[in-house]
N, C-alpha and C. Protein backbone atom coordinates (compact mmCIF):
# COMPACT_ATOMS: atom_id res chain seq x y z
N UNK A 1 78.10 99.73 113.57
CA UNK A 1 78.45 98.45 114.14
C UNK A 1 78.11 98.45 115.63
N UNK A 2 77.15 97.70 115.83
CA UNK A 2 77.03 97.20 117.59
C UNK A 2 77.71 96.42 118.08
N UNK A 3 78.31 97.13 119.49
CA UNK A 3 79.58 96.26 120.31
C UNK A 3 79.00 96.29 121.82
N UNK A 4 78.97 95.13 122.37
CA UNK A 4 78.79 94.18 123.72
C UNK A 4 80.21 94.67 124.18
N UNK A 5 79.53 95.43 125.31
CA UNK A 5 80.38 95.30 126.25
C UNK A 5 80.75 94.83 127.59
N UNK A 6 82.18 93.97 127.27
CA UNK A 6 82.37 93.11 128.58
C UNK A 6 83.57 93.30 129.55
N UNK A 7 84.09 93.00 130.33
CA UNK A 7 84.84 93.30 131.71
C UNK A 7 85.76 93.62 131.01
N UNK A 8 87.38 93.63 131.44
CA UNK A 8 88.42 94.09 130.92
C UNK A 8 89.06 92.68 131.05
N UNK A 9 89.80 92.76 129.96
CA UNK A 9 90.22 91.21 129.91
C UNK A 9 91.77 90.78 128.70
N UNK A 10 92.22 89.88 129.00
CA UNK A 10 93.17 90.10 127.97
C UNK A 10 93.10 89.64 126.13
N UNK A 11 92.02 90.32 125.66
CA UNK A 11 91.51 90.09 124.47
C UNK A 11 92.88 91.17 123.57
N UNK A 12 93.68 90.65 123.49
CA UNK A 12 94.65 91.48 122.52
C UNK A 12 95.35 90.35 121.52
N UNK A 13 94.85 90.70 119.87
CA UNK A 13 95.48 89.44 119.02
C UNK A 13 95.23 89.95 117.72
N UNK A 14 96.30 89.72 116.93
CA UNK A 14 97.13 87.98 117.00
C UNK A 14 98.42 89.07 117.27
N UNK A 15 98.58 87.98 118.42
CA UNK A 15 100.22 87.98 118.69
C UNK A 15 101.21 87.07 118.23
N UNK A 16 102.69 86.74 118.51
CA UNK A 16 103.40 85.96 117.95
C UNK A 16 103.89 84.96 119.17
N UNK A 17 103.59 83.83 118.75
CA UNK A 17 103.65 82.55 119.70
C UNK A 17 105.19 82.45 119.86
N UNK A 18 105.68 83.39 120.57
CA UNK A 18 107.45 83.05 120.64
C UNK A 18 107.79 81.77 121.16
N UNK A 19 108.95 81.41 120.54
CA UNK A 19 109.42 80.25 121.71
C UNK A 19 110.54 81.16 122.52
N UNK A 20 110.45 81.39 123.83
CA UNK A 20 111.69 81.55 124.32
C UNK A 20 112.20 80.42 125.02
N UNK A 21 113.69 80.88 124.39
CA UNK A 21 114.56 79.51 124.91
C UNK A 21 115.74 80.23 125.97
N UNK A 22 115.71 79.24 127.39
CA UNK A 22 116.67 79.70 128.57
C UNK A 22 117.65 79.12 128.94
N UNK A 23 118.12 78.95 129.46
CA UNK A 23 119.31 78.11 130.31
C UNK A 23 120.74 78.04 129.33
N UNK A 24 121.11 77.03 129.12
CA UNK A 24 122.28 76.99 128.34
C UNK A 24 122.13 76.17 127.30
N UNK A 25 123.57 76.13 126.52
CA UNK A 25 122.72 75.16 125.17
C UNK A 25 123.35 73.62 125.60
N UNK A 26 123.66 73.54 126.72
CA UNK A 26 124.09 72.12 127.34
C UNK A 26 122.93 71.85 128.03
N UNK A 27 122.22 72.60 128.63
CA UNK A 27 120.85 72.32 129.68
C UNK A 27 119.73 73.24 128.80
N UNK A 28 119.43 73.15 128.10
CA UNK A 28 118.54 74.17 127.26
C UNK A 28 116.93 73.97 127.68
N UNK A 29 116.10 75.37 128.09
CA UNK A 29 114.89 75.25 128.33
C UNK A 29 113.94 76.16 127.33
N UNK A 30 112.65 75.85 126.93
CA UNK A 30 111.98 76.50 126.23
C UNK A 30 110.91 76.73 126.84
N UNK A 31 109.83 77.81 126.30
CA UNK A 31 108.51 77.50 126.97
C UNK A 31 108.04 78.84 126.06
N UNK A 32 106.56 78.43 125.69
CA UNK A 32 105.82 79.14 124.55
C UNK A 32 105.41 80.59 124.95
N UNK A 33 105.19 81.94 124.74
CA UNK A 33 104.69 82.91 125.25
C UNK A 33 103.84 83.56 124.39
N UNK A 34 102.88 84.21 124.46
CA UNK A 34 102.19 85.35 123.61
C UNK A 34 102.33 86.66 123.99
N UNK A 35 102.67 86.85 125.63
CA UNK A 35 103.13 88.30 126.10
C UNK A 35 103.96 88.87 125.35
N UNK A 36 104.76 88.92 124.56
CA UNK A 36 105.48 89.66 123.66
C UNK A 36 105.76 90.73 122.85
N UNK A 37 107.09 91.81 122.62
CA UNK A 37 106.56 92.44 121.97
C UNK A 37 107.67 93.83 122.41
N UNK A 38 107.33 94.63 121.53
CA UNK A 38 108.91 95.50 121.52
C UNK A 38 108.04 97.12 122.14
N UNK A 39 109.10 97.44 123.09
CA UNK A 39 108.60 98.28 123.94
C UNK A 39 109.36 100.04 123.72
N UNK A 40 110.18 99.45 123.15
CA UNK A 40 111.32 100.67 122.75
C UNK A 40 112.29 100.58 121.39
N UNK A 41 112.39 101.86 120.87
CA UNK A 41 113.34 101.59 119.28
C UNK A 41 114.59 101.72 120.00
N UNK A 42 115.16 102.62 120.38
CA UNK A 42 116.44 103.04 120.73
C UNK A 42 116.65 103.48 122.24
N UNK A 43 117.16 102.80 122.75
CA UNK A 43 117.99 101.65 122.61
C UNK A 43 116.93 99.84 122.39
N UNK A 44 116.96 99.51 121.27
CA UNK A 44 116.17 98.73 121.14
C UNK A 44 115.55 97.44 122.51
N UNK A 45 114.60 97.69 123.00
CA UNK A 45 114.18 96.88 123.87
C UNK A 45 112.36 95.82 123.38
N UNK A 46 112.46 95.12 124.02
CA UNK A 46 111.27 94.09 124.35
C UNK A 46 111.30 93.62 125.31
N UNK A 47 110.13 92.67 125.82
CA UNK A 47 109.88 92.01 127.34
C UNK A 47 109.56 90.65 126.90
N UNK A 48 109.18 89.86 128.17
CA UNK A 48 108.22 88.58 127.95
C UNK A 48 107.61 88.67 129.15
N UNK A 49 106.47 88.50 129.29
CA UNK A 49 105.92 88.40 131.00
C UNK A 49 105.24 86.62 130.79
N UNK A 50 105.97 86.38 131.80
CA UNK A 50 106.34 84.55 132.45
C UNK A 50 105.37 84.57 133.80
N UNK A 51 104.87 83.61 133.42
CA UNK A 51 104.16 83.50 135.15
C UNK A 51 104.85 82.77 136.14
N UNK A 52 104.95 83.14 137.69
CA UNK A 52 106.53 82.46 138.28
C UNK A 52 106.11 80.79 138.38
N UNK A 53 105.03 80.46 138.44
CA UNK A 53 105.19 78.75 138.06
C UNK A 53 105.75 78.07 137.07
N UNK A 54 106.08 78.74 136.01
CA UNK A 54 106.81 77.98 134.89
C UNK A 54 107.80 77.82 135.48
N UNK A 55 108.69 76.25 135.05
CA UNK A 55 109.73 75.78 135.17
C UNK A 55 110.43 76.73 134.15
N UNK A 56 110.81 77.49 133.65
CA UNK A 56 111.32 78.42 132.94
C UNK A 56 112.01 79.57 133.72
N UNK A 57 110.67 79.85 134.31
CA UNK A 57 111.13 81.21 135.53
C UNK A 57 111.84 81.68 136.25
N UNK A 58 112.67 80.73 137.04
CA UNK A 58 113.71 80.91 138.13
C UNK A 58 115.31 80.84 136.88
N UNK A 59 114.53 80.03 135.82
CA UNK A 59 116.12 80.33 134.77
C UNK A 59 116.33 81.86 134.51
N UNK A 60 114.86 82.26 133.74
CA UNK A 60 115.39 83.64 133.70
C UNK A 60 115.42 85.04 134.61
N UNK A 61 114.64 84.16 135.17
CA UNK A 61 114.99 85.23 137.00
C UNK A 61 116.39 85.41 137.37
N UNK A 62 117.22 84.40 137.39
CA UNK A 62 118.62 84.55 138.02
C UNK A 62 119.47 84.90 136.78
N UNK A 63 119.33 84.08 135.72
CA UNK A 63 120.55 84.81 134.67
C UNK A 63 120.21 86.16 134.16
N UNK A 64 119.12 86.12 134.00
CA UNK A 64 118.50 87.76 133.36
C UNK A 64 118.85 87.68 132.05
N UNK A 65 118.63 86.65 131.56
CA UNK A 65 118.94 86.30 130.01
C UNK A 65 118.13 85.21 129.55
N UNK A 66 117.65 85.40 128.33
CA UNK A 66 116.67 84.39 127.76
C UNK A 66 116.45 85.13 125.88
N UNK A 67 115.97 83.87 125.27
CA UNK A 67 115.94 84.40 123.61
C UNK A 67 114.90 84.58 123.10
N UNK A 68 114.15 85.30 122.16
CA UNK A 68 112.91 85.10 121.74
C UNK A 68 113.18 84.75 120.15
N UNK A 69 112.48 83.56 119.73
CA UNK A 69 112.75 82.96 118.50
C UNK A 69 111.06 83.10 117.89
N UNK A 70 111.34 83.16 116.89
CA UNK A 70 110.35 83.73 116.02
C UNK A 70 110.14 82.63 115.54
N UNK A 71 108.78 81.70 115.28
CA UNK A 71 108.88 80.16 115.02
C UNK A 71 107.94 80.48 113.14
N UNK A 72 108.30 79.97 112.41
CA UNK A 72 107.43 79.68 111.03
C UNK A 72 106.49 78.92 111.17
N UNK A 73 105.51 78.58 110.49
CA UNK A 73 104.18 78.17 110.79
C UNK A 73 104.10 76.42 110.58
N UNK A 74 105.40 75.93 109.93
CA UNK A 74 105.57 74.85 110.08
C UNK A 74 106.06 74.05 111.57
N UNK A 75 106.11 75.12 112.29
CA UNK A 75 106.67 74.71 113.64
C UNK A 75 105.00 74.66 115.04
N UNK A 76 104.03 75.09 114.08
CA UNK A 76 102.87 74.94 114.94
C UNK A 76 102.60 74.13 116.07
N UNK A 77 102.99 72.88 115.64
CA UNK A 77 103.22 71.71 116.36
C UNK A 77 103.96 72.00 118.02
N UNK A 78 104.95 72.04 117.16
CA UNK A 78 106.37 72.41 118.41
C UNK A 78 106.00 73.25 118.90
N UNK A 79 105.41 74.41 119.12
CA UNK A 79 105.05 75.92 119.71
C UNK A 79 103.86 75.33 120.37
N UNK A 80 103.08 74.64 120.11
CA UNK A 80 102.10 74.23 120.58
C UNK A 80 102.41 73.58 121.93
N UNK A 81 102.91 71.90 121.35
CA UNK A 81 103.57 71.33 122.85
C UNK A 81 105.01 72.17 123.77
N UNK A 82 105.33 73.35 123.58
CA UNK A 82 105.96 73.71 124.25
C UNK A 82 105.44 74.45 125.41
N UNK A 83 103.92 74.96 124.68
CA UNK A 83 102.91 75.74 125.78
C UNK A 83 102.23 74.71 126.37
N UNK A 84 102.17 73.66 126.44
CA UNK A 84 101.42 72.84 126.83
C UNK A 84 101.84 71.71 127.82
N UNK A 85 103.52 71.24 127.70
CA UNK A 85 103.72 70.91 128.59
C UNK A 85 105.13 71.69 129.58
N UNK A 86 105.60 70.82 130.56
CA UNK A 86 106.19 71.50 131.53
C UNK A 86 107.28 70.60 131.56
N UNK A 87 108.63 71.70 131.33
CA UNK A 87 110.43 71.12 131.32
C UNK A 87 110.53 70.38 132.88
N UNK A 88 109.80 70.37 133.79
CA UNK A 88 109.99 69.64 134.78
C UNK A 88 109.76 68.13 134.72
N UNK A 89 108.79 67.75 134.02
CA UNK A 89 108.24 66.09 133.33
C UNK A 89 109.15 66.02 132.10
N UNK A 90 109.65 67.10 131.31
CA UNK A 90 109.88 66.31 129.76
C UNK A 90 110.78 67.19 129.10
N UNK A 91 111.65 66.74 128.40
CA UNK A 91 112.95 67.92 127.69
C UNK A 91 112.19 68.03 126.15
N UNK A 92 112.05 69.38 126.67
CA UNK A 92 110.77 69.98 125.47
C UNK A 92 111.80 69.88 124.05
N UNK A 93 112.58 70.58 123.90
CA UNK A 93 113.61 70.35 122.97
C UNK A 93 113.85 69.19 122.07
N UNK A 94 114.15 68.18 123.00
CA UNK A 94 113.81 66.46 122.60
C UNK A 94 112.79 66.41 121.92
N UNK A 95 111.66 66.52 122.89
CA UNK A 95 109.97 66.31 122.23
C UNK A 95 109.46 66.67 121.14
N UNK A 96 109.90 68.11 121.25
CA UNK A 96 109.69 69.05 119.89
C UNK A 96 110.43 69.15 118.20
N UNK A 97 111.85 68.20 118.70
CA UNK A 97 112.89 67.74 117.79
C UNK A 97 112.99 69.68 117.17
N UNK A 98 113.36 70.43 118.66
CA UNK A 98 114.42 71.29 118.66
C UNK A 98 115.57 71.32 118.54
N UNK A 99 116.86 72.30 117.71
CA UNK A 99 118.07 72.16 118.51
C UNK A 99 118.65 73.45 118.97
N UNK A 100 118.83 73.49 119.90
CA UNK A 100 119.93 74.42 120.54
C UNK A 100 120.75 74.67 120.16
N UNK A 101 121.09 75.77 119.59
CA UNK A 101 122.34 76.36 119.33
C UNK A 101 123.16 77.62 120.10
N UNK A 102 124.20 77.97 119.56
CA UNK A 102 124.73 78.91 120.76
C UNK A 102 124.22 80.59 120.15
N UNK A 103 124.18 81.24 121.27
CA UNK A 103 123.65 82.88 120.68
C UNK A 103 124.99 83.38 120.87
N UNK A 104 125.26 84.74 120.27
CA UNK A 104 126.57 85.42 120.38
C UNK A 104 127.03 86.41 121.36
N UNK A 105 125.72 86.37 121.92
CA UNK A 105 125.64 87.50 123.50
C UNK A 105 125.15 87.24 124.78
N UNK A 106 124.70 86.16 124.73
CA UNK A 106 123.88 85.75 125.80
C UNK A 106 124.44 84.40 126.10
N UNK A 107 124.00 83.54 127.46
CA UNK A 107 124.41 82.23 127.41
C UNK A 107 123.17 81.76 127.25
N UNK A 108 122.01 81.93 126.81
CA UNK A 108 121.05 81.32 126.66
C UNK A 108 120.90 80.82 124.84
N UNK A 109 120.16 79.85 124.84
CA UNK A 109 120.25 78.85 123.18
C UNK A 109 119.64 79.49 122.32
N UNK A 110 119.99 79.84 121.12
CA UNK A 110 118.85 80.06 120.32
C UNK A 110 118.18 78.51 120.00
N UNK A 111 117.33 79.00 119.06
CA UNK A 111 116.38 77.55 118.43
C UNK A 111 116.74 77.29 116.79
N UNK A 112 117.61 76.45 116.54
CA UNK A 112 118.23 76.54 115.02
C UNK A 112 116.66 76.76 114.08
N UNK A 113 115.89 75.72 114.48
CA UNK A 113 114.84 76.06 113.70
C UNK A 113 114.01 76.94 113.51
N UNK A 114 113.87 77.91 114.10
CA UNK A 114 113.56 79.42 114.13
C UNK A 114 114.55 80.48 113.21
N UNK A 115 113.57 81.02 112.33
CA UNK A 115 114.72 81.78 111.18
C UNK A 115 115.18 83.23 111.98
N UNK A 116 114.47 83.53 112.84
CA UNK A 116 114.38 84.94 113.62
C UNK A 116 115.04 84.66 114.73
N UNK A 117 115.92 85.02 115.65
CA UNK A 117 116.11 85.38 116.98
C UNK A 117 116.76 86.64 117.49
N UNK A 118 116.09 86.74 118.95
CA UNK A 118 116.38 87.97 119.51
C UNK A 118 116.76 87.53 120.95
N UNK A 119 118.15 87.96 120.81
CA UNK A 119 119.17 87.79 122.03
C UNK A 119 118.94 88.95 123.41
N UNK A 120 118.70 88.60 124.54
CA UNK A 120 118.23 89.92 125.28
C UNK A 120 118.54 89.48 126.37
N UNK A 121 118.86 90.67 127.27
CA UNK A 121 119.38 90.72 128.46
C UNK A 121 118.02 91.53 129.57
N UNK A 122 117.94 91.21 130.51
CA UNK A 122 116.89 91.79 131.76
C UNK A 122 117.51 92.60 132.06
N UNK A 123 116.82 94.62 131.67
CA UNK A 123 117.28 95.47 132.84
C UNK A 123 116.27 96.09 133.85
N UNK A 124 115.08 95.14 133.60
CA UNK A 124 114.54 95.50 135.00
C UNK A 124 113.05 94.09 134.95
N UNK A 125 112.61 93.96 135.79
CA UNK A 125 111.43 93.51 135.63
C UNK A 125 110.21 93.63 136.93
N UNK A 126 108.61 92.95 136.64
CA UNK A 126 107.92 94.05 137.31
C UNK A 126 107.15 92.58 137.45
N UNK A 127 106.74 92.37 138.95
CA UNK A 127 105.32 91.33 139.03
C UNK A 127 103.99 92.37 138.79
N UNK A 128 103.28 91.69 137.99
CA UNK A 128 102.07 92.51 137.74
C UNK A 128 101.35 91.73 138.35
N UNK A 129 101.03 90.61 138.57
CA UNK A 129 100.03 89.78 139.05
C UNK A 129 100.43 88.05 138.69
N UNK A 130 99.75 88.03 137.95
CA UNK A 130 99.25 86.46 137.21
C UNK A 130 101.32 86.84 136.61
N UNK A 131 101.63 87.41 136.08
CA UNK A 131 102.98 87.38 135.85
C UNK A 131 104.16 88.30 136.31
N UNK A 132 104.92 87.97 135.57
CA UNK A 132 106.41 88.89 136.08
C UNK A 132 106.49 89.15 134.61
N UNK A 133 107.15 90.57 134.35
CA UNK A 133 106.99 91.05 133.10
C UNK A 133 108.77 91.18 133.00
N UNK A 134 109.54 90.77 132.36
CA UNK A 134 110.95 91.07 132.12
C UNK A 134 111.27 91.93 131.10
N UNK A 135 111.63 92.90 131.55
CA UNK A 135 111.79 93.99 130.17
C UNK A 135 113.32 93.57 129.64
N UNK A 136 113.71 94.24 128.83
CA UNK A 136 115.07 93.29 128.07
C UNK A 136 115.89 94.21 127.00
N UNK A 137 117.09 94.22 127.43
CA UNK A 137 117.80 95.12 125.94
C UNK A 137 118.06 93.70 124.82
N UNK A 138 118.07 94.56 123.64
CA UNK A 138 118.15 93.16 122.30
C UNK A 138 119.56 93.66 122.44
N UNK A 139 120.14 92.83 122.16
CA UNK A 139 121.50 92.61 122.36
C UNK A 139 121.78 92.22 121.06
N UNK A 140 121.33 91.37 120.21
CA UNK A 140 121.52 90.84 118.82
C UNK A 140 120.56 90.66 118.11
N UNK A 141 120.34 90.24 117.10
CA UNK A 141 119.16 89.49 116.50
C UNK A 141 119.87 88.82 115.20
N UNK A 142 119.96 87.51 115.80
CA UNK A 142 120.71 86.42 114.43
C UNK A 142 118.95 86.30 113.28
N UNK A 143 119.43 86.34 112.22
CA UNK A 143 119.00 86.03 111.16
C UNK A 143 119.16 85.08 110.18
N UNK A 144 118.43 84.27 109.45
CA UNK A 144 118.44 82.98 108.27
C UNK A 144 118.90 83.71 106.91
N UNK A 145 119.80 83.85 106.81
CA UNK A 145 120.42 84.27 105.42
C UNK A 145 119.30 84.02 104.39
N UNK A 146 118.68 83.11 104.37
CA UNK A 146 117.76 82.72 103.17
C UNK A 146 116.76 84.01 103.08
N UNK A 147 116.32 84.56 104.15
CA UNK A 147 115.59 85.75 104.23
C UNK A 147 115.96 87.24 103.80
N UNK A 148 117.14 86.73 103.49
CA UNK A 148 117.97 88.43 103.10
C UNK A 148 117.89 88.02 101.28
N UNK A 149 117.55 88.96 100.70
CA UNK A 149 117.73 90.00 99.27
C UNK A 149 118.85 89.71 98.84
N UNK A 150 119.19 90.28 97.50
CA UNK A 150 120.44 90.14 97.05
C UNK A 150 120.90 91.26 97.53
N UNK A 151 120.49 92.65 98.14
CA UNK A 151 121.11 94.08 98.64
C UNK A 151 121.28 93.71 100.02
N UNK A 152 120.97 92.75 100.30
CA UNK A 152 120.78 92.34 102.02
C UNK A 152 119.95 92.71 103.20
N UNK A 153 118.82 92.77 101.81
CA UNK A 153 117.24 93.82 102.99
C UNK A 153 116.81 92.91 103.61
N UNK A 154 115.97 92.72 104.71
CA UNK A 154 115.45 91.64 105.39
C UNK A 154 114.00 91.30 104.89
N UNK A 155 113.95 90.23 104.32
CA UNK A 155 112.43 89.95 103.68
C UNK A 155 111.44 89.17 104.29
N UNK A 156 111.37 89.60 105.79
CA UNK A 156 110.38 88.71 106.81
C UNK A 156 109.47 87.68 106.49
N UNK A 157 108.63 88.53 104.91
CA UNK A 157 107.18 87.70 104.67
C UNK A 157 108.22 86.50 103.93
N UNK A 158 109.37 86.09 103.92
CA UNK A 158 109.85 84.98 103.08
C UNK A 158 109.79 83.53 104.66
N UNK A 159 109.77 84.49 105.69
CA UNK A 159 109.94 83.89 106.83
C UNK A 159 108.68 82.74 107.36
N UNK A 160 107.55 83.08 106.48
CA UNK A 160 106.33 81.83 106.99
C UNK A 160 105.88 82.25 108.14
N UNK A 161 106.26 83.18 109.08
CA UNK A 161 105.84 83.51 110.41
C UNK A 161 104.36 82.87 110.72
N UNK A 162 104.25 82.67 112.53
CA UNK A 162 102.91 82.17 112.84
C UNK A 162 102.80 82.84 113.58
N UNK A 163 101.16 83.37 113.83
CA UNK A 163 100.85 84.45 114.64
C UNK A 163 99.39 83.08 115.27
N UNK A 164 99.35 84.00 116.27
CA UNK A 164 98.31 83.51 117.72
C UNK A 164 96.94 84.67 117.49
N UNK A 165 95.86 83.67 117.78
CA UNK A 165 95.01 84.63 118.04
C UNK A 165 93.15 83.77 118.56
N UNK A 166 92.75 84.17 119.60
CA UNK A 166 92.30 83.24 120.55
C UNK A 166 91.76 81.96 120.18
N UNK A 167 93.29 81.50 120.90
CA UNK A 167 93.08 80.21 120.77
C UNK A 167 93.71 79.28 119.82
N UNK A 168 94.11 80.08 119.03
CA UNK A 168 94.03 79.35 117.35
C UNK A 168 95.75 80.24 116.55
N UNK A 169 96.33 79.25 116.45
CA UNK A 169 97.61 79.49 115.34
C UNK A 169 97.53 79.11 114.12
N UNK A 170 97.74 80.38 113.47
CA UNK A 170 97.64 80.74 111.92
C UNK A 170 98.92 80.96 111.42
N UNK A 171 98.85 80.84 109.74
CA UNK A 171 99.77 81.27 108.97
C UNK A 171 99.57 82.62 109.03
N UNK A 172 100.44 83.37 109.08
CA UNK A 172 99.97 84.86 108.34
C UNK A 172 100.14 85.09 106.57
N UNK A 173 99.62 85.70 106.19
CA UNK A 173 98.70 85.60 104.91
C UNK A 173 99.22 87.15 103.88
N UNK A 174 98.10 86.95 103.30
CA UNK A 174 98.47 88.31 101.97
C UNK A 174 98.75 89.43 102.56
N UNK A 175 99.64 90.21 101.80
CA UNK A 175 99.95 91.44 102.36
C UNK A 175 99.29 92.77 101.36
N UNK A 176 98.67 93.74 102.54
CA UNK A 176 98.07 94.45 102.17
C UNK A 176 98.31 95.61 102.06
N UNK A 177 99.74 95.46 102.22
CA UNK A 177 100.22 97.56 102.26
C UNK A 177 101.67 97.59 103.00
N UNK A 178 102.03 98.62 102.95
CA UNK A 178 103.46 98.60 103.83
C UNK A 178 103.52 100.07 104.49
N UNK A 179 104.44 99.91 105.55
CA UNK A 179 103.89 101.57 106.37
C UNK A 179 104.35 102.31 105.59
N UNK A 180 103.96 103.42 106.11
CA UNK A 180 103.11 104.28 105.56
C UNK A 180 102.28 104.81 103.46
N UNK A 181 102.03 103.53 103.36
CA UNK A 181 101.89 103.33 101.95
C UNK A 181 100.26 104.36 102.02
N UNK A 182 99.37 104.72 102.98
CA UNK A 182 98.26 105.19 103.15
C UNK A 182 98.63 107.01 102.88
N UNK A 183 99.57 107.14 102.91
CA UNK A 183 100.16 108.93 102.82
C UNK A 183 100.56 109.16 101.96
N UNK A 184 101.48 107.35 101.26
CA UNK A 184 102.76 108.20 100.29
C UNK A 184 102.17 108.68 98.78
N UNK A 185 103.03 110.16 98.47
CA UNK A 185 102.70 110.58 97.46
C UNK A 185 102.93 109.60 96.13
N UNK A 186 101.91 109.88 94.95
CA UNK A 186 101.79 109.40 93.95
C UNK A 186 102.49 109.77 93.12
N UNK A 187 103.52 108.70 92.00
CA UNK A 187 104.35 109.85 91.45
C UNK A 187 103.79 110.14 90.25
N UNK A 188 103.95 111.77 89.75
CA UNK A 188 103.51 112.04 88.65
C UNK A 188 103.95 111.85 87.38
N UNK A 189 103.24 111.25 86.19
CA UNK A 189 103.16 110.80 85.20
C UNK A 189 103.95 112.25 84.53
N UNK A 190 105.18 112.09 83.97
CA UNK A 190 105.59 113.52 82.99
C UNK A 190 105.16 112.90 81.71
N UNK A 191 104.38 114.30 81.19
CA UNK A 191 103.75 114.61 79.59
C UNK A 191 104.84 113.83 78.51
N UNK A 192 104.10 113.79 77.85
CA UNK A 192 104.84 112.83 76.29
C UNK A 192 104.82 114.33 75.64
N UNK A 193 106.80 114.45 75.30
CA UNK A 193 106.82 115.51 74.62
C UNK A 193 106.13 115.32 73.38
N UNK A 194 105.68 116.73 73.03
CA UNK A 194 105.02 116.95 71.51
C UNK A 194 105.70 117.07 70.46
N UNK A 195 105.35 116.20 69.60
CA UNK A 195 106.21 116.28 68.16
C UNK A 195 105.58 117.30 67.53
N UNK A 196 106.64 117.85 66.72
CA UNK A 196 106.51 118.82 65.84
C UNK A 196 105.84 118.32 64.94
N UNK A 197 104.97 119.09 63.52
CA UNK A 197 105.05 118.75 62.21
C UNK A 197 103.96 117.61 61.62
């Protein structure tokens, strides 16, 4: 395979078009991200890196709290105009026919219509440039009952999830394996006892 090579750039995809939602669920703010993404198991952490012009920014700059909602692919729309316009002209929420609901750890909203959320607190964050990167302990993660098993396993692919990838939001699609399904042993077939006679 021949590969062109070009500058360094942020070609990394498909990511997941989070909505994070800030402020309170009386003043509730959203705004779309693709920076996303879990940085640590234990003590479970993730970030979002925000660029400081978003009307978003100074919310989660000072509370150090904000949610990341996991949107289904029927919400394309809404994820779309949330990256697109700015809570300073228009109550994205309204627009998007979001609702705010309350999280159990944070004062920031979840997004009822989001089956996924992840409640998180800022314990440090870093200007890199073009953004500010907020690293974050998960504090919770509310879940859509409809997604849980009858044993109460979490069944994500029931979730519709939408993933990003340049430019362009997709459904995510057939599933092709599960970790580590590339190692696991095969189980062996035991012999058909032999009849006598």
């Amino acid at each position: 395979m021949k590969k062109e090579i070009w500058p360094g750039g942020a070609l990394l995809a498909p990511v997941p078009p989070a909505l994070v939602s800030c402020g309170s669920v009386e003043k509730p703010a959203v705004l779309t991200v693709g920076w996303t993404g879990i940085v640590n198991t234990r003590p479970p952490r993730t970030y979002v890196s925000v660029r400081p012009e978003r009307n978003s920014y100074p919310m989660i700059k000072e509370s150090g709290e904000f949610v990341i909602n996991l949107p289904p692919a029927r919400l394309a729309r809404a994820v779309d105009l949330c990256g697109c316009r700015s809570g300073r002209q228009v109550d994205k929420f309204s627009l998007a026919h979001l609702t705010a609901t309350p999280a159990s750890t944070v004062s920031a909203p979840l997004i009822a219509e989001c089956p996924v959320s992840l409640e998180c607190r800022v314990f440090q964050s870093i200007l890199l440039g073009s953004h500010e990167m907020f690293l974050a302990d998960i504090l919770a993660v509310q879940v859509d009952a409809a997604l849980l098993d009858d044993a109460g396993r979490l069944c994500l692919e029931r979730a519709d999830l939408l993933a990003y990838a340049h430019g362009g939001y997709f459904r995510l699609g057939e599933q092709l394996g599960s970790f580590g399904y590339s190692v696991r042993k095969k189980k062996k077939r035991r012999p058909l006892p032999h009849k006598k006679g």
